[in-house]
Protein backbone atom coordinates (compact mmCIF):
# COMPACT_ATOMS: atom_id res chain seq x y z
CA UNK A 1 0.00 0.00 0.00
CA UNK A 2 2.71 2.40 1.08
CA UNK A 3 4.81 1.51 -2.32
CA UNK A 4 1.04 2.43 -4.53
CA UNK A 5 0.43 5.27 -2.51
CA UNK A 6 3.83 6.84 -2.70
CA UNK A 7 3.61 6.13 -7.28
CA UNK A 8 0.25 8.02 -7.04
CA UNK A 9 1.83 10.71 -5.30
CA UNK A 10 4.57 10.95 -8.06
CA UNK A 11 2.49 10.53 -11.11
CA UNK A 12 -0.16 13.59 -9.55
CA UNK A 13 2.53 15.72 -8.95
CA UNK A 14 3.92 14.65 -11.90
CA UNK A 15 1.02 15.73 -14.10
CA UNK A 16 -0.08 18.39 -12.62
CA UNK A 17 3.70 19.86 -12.99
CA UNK A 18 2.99 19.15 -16.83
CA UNK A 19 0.15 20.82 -16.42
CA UNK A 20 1.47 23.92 -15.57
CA UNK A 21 3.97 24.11 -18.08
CA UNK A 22 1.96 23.37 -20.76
CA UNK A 23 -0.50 26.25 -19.90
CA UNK A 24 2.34 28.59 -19.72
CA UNK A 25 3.18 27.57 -23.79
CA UNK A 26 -0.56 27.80 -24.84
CA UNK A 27 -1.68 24.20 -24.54
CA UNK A 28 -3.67 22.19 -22.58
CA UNK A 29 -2.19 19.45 -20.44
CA UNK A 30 -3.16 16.11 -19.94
CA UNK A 31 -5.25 16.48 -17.01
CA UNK A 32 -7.20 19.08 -18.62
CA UNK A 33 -6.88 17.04 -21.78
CA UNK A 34 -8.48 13.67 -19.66
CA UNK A 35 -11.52 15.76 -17.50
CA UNK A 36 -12.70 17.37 -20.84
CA UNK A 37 -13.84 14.12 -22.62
CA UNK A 38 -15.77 13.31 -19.93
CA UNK A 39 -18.33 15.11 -21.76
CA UNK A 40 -16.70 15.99 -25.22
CA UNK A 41 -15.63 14.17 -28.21
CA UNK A 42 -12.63 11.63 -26.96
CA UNK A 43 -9.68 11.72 -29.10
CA UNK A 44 -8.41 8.46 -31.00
CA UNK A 45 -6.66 6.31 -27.76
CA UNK A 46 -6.89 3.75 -25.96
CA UNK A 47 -9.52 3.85 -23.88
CA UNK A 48 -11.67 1.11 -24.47
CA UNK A 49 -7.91 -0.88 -23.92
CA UNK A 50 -7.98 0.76 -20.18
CA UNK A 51 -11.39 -0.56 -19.69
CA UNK A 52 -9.95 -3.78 -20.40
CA UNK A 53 -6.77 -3.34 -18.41
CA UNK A 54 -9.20 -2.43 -15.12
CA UNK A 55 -11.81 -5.14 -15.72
CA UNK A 56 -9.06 -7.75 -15.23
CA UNK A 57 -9.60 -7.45 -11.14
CA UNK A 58 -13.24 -7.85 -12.04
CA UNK A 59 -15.60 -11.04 -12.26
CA UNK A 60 -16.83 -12.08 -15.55
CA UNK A 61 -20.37 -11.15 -13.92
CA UNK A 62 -18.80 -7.58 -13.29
CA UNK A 63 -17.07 -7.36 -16.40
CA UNK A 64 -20.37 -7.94 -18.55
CA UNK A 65 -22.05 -5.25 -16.09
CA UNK A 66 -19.39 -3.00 -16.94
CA UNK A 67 -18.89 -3.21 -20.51
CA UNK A 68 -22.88 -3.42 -21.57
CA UNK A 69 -22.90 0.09 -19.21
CA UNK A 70 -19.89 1.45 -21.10
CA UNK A 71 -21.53 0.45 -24.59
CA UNK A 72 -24.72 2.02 -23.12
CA UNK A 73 -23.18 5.03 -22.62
CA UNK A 74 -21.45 5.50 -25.82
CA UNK A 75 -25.17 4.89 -27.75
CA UNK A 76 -26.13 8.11 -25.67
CA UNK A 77 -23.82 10.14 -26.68
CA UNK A 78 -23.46 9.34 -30.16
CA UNK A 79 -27.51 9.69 -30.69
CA UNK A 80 -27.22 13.49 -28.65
CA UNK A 81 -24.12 14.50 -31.01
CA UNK A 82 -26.08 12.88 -34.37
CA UNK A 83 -29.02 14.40 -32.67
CA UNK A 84 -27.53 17.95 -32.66
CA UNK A 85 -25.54 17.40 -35.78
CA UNK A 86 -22.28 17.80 -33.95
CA UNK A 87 -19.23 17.91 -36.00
CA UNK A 88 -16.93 15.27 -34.60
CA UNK A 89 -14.89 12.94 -36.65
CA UNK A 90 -15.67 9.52 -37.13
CA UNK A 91 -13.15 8.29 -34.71
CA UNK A 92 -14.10 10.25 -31.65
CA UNK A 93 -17.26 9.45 -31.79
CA UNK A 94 -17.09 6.32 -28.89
CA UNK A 95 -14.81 6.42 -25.70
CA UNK A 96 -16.85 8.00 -23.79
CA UNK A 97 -18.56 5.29 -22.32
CA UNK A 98 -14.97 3.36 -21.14
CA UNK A 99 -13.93 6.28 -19.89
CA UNK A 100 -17.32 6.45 -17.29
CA UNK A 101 -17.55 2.62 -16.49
CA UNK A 102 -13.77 3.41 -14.91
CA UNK A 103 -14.85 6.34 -13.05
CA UNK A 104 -18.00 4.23 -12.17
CA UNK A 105 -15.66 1.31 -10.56
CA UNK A 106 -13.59 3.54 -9.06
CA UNK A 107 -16.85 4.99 -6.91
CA UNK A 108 -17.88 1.63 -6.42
CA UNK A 109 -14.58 0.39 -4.65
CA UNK A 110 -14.56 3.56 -2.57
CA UNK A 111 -18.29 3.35 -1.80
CA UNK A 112 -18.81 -0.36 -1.68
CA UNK A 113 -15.87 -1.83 -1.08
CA UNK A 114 -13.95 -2.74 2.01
CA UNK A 115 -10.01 -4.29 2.40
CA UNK A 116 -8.35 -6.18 -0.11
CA UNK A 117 -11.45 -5.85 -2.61
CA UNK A 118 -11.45 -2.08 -2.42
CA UNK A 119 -7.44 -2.19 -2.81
CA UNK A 120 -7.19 -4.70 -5.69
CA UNK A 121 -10.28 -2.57 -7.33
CA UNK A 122 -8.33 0.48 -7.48
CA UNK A 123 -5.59 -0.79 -8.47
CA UNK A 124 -7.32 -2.00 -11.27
CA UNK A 125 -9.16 1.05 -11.91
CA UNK A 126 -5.25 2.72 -11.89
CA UNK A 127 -3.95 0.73 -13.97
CA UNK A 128 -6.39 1.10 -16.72
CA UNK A 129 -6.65 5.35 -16.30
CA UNK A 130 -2.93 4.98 -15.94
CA UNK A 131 -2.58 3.85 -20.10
CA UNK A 132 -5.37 6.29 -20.77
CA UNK A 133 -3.57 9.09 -18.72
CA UNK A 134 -0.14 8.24 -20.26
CA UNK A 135 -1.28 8.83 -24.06
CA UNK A 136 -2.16 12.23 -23.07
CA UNK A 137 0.64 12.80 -21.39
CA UNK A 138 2.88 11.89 -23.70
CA UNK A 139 0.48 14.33 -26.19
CA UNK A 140 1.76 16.88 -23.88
CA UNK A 141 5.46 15.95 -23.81
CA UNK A 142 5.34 16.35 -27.71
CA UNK A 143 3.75 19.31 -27.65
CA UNK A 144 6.53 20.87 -25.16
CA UNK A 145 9.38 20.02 -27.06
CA UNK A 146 7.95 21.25 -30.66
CA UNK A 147 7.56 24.94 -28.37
CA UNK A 148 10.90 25.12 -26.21
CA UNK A 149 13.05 23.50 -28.93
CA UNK A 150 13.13 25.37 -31.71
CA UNK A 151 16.40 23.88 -33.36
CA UNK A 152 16.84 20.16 -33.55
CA UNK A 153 19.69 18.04 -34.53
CA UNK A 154 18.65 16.26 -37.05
CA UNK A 155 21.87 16.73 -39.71
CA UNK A 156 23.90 15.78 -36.74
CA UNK A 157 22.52 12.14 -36.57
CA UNK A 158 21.51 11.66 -40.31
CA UNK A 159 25.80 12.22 -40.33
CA UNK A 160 26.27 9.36 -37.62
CA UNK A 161 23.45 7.37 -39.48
CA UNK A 162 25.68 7.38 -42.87
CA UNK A 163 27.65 4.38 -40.06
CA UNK A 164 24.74 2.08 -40.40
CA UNK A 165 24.31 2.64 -44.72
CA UNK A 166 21.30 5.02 -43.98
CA UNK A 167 19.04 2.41 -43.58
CA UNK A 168 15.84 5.16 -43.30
CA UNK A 169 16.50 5.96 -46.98
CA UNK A 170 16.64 2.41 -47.88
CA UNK A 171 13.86 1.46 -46.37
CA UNK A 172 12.05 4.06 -47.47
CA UNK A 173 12.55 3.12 -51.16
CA UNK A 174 11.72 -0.58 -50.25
CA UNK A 175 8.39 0.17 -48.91
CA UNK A 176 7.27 2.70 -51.78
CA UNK A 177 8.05 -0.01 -54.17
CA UNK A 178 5.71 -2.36 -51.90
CA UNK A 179 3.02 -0.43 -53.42
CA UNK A 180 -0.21 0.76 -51.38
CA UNK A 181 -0.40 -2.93 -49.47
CA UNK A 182 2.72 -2.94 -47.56
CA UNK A 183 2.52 0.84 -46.74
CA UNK A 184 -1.16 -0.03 -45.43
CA UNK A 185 0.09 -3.03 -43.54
CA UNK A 186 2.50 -0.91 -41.79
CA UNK A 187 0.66 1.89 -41.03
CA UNK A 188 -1.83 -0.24 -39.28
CA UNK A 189 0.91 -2.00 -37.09
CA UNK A 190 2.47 1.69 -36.54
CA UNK A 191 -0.60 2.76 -35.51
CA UNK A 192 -1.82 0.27 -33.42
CA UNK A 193 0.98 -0.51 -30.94
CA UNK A 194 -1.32 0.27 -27.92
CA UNK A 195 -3.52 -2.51 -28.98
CA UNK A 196 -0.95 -5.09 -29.57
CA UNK A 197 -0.08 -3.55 -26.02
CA UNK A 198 -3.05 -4.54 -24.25
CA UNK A 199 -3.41 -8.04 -25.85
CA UNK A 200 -0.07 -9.19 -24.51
CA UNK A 201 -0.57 -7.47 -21.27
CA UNK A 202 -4.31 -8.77 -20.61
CA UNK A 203 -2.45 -12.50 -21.45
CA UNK A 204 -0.18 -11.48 -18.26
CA UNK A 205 -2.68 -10.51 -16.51
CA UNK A 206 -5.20 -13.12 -16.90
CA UNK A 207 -4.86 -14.66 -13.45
CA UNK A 208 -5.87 -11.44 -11.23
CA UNK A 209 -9.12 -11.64 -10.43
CA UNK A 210 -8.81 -15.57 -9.58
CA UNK A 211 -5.12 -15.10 -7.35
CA UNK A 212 -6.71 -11.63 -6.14
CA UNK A 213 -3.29 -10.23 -6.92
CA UNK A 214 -1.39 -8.60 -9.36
CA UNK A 215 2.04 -10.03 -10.93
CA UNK A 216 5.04 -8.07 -9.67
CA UNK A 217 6.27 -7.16 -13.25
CA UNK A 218 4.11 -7.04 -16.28
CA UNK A 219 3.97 -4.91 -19.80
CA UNK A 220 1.83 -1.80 -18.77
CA UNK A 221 4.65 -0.95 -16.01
CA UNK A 222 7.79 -1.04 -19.10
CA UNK A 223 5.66 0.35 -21.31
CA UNK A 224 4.98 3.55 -18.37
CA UNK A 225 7.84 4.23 -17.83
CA UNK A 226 9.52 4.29 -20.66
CA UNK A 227 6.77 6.65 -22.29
CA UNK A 228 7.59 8.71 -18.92
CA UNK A 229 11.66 8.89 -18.94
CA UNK A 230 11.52 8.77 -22.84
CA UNK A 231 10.29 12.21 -23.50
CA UNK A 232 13.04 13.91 -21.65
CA UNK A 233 15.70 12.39 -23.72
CA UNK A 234 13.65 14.37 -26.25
CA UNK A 235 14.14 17.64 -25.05
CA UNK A 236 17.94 16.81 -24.38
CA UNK A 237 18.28 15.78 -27.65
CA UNK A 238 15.45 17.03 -29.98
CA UNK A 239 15.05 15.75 -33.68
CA UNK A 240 12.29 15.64 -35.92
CA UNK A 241 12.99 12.70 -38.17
CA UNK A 242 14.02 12.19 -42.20
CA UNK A 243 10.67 13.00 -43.78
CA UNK A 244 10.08 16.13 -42.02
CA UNK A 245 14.54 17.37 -41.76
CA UNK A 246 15.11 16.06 -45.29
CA UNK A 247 11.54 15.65 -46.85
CA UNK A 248 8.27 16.81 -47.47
CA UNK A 249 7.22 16.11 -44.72
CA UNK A 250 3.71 13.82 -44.02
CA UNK A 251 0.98 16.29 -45.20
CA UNK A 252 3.44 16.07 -48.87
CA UNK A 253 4.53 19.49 -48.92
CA UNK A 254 4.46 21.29 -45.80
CA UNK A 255 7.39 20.33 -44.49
CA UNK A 256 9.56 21.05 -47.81
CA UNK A 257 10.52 24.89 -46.31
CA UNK A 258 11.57 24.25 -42.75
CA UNK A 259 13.81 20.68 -44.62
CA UNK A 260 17.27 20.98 -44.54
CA UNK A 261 16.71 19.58 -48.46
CA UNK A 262 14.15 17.41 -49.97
CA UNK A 263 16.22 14.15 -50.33
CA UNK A 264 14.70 11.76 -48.88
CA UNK A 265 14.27 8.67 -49.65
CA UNK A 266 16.15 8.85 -52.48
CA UNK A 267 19.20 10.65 -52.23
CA UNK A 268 20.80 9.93 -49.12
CA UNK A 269 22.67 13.18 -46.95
CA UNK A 270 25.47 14.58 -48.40
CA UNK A 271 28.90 14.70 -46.07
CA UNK A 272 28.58 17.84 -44.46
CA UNK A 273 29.99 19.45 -41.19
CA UNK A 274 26.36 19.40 -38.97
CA UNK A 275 24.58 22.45 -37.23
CA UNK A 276 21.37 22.84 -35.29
CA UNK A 277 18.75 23.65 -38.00
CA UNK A 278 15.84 25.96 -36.99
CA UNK A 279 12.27 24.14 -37.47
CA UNK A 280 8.63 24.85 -37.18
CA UNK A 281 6.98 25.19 -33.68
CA UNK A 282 4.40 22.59 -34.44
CA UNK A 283 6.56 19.18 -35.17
CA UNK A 284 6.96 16.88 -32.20
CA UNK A 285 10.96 16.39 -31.69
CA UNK A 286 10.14 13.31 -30.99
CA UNK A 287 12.55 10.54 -31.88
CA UNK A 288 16.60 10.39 -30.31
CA UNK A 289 15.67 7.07 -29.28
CA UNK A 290 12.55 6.00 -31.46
CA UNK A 291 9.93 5.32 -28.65
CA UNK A 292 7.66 3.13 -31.20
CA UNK A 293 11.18 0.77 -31.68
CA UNK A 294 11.44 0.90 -27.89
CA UNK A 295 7.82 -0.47 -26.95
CA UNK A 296 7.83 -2.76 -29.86
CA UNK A 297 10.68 -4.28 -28.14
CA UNK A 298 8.97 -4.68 -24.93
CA UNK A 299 6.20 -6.23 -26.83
CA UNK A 300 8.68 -8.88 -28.41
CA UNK A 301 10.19 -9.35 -24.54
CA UNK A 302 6.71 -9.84 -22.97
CA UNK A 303 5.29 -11.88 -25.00
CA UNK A 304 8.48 -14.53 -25.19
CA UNK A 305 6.70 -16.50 -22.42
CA UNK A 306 3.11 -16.48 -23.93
CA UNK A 307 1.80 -19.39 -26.27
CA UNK A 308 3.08 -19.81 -29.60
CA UNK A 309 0.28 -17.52 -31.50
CA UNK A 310 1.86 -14.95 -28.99
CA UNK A 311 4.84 -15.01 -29.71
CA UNK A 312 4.97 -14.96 -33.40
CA UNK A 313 3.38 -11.65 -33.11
CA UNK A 314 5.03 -9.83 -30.55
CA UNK A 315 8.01 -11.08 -33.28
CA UNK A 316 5.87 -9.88 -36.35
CA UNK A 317 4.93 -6.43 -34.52
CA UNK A 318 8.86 -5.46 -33.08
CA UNK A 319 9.83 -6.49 -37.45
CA UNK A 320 6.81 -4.10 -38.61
CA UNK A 321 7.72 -1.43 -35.99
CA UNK A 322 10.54 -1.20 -37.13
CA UNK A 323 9.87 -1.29 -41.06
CA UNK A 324 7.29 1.45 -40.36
CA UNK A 325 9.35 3.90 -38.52
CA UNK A 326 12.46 3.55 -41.12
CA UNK A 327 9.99 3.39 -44.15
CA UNK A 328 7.83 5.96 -43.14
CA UNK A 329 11.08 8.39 -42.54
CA UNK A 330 10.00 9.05 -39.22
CA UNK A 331 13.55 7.58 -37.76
CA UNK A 332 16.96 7.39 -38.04
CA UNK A 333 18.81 4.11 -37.97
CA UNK A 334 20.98 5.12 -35.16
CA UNK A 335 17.45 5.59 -33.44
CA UNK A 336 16.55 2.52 -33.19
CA UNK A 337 19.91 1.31 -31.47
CA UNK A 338 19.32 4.43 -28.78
CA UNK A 339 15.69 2.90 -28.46
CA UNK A 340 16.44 -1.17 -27.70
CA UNK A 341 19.37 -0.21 -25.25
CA UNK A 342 17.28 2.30 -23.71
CA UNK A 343 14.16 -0.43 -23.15
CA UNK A 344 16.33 -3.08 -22.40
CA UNK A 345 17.97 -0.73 -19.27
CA UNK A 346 14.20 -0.10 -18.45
CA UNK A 347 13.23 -3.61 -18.08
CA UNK A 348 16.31 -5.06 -16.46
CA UNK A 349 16.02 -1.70 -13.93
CA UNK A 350 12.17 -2.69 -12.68
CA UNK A 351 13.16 -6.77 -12.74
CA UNK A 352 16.27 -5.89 -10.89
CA UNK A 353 14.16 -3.12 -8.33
CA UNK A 354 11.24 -5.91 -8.10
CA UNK A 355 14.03 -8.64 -7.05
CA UNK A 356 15.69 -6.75 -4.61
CA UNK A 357 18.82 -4.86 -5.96
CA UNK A 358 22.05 -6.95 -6.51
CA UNK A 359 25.53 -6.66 -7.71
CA UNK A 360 24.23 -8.58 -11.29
CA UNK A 361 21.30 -6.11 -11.56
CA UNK A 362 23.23 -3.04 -10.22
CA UNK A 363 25.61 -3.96 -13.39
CA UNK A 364 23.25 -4.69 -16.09
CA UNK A 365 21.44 -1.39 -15.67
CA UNK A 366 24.84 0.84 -15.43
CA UNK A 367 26.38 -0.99 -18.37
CA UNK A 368 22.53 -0.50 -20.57
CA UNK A 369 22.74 3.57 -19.11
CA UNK A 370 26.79 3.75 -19.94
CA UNK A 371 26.05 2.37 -23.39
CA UNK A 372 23.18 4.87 -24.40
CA UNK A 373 24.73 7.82 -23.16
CA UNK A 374 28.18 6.90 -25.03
CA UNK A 375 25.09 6.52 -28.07
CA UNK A 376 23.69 9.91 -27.13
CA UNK A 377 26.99 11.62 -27.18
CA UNK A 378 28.65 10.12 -30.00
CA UNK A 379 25.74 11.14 -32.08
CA UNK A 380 26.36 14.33 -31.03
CA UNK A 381 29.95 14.90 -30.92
CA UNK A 382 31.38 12.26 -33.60
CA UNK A 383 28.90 12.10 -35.97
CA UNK A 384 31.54 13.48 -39.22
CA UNK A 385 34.11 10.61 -38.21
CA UNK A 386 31.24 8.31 -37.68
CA UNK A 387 30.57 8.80 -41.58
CA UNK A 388 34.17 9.35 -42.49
CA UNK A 389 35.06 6.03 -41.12
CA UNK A 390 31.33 3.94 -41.59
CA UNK A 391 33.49 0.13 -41.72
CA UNK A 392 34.65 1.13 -38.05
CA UNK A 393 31.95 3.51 -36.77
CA UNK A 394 28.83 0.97 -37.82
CA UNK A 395 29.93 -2.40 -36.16
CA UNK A 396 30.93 -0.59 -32.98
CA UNK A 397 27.36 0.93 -33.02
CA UNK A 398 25.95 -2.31 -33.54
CA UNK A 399 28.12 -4.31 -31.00
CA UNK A 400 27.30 -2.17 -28.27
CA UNK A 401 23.45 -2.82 -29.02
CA UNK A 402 24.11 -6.34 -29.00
CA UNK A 403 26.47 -6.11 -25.84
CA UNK A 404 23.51 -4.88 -23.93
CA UNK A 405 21.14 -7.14 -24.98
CA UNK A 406 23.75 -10.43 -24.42
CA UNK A 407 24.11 -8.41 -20.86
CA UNK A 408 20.54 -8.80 -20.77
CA UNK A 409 19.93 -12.52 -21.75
CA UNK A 410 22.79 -13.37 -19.54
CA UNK A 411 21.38 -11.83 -16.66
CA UNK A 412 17.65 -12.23 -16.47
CA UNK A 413 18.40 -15.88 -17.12
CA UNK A 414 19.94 -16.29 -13.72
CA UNK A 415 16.80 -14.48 -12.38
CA UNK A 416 14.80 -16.53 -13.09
CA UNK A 417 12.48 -19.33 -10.65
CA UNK A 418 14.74 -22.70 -10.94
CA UNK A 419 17.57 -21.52 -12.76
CA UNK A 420 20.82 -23.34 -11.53
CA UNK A 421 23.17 -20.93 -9.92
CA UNK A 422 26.62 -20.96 -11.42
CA UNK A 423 29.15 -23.12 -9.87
CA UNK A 424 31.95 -22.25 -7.97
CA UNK A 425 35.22 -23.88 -9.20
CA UNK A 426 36.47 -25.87 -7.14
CA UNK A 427 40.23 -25.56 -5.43
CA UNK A 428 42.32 -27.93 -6.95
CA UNK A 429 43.78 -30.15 -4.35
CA UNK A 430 47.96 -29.92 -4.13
CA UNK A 431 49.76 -32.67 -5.32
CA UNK A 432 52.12 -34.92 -3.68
């Protein structure tokens, strides 16, 4: 209780910090952002996937209960806004409805619960606001950094990219030769990652309303944090990505003036000392590491211990993921790297802190932190002899990647229930 209470505290202080700040640039912040569709229009998000999240405390009698009175109230509000001839896009038109059967549980468990019922209730009711909560928070983040940064970096790592063959304008060539199937096969998986989110983590979650317990580690807690600590990497290190730096941008042509040049995907960077570039105060500098890449990959971990159905696609959605952010231009290659050491730190850090901390987790998470920030700052400072010397500069990139995640393999494996502790050698007795 004291360990929930003292995360609430955080993450309310936490927003409502967030809050502040983004009132003082102009924009509303994510509690705001969360009380208003109450009532209005709900943006595109997950929330019928927290409404799943919470119900997994619930019985199936209570989950029927509260889905039929989410539905219900989604049927109201779309007949008063058809009624009233509301303008609101096809896509907002239901969430409502999730969004009150959470509230609703959350009144019951304070109202009709008592003890561990009330308890595992919230919790529930936490964890599925939680997901809701962090999509507008990280709405908020983006926002932020597209108003306080108004240079990014972006020639600076498509210089350190030239390492790894620019594999952004390669695959962006690949996937327009696809044709219109494999760009809408991607853009679906890109889209959807919350969904493929909440199907792994509802498998992981299965057993809590029979064991009346959660699991100490499971996907939604990664997948929090990382959207949390991600963000301010972003503001350390802001870049807008290859469609929008050396592109059109994704409306086609409104990105062509604020572009370094329109090159991509065809004509990769030139060799060029870099300099911050000035850019528009509406682009999200959103991607030193790539995010998407980095919950993909917590997908792929999470679902390694699922059935075999599960496992093929957390595989076949970490392979999109990262198809769609290269193809798309909306990363870097050298992003991608920043983004699997950085998740791979994340998840060894809450294993190692749900454990108990040890030497073996003390050194997996301060070999995954040294090994991004050496990322982060050779991006920034060697990014000309990175593409001078590509044959050197694009194996050590992709050893240290692998490093960490051998690190991680080798680790968790000894963390895990039955595994046979290594054996001691044994003193060789003196001869005669």
């Amino acid at each position: 209780m004291l360990l929930w209470a003292t995360a609430g505290l955080v993450a309310l202080g936490f927003l409502i910090a967030l809050e502040i700040v983004a009132r003082r640039h102009g924009v509303p912040g994510p509690i705001t952002a969360q009380a208003r569709e109450v009532i209005f229009a709900p943006k595109p998000g997950p929330l019928y996937g927290g409404l799943a999240l919470m119900m997994v405390v619930l019985t199936w009698r209570q989950r029927f209960i509260a889905a039929a009175f989410a539905v219900g109230v989604d049927v109201v509000f779309v007949l008063v806004r058809w009624s009233v001839d509301a303008d609101v896009p096809e896509d907002q038109y239901f969430g409502n409805g999730a969004l009150w059967a959470m509230l609703g549980c959350a009144v019951v468990a304070i109202t009709r619960r008592t003890g561990k019922e009330r308890v595992l209730m919230l919790k529930g009711v936490g964890l599925g606001l939680l997901l809701v909560t962090g999509r507008k928070t990280g709405d908020t983040w983006l926002l932020i950094t597209s108003k306080t940064r108004p240079t990014v970096l972006d020639p600076y790592v498509a210089m350190a990219d030239h390492a790894l063959g620019n594999p952004s304008w390669l695959a962006g060539r690949i996937l327009r030769a696809t044709g219109p199937v494999g760009t809408h096969v991607l853009d679906l998986v890109y889209a959807q990652l919350a969904v493929a989110a909440v199907v792994v983590a509802l498998y992981q979650l299965r057993k809590v309303a029979a064991e009346r317990r959660f699991p100490r580690h499971h996907l939604v807690r990664t997948f929090l944090v990382i959207g949390l600590l991600g963000p301010g990497i972003y503001m350390l290190f802001p870049v807008v990505g290859p469609i929008f730096a050396y592109g059109p941008g994704t409306s086609g042509t409104g990105g062509v003036e604020w572009a370094v040049a329109d090159l991509w995907p065809h004509t990769p960077p030139p060799l060029d000392v870099p300099h911050p570039v000035p850019y528009d105060g509406i682009t999200p500098r959103n991607c030193m590491p790539s995010l998407h890449t980095a919950w993909a990959t917590a997908i792929f971990i999470h679902s390694r211990k699922g059935p075999r159905v599960l496992r093929w696609a957390g595989a076949f959605w970490l392979v999109a993921t990262v198809g769609a952010t290269l193809g798309f231009g909306y990363h870097y290659g050298v992003d991608l790297v920043a983004g699997v050491v950085f998740t791979l730190t994340v998840e060894g850090a809450l294993r190692a802190f749900d454990r108990g901390w040890d030497r073996s987790g003390i050194q997996l998470v301060a070999y995954g932190t040294t090994v991004f920030a050496a990322l982060l700052v050779s991006y920034r400072r060697l990014p000309m002899e990175m593409a001078a010397h590509p044959w050197v500069a694009g194996p050590l990139v992709l050893l240290s990647m692998v490093s960490v995640i051998y690190g991680y393999l080798r680790t968790t494996r000894t963390w895990e229930p039955g595994a046979a502790p290594v054996p001691r050698a044994e003193p060789r007795p003196e001869l005669v």
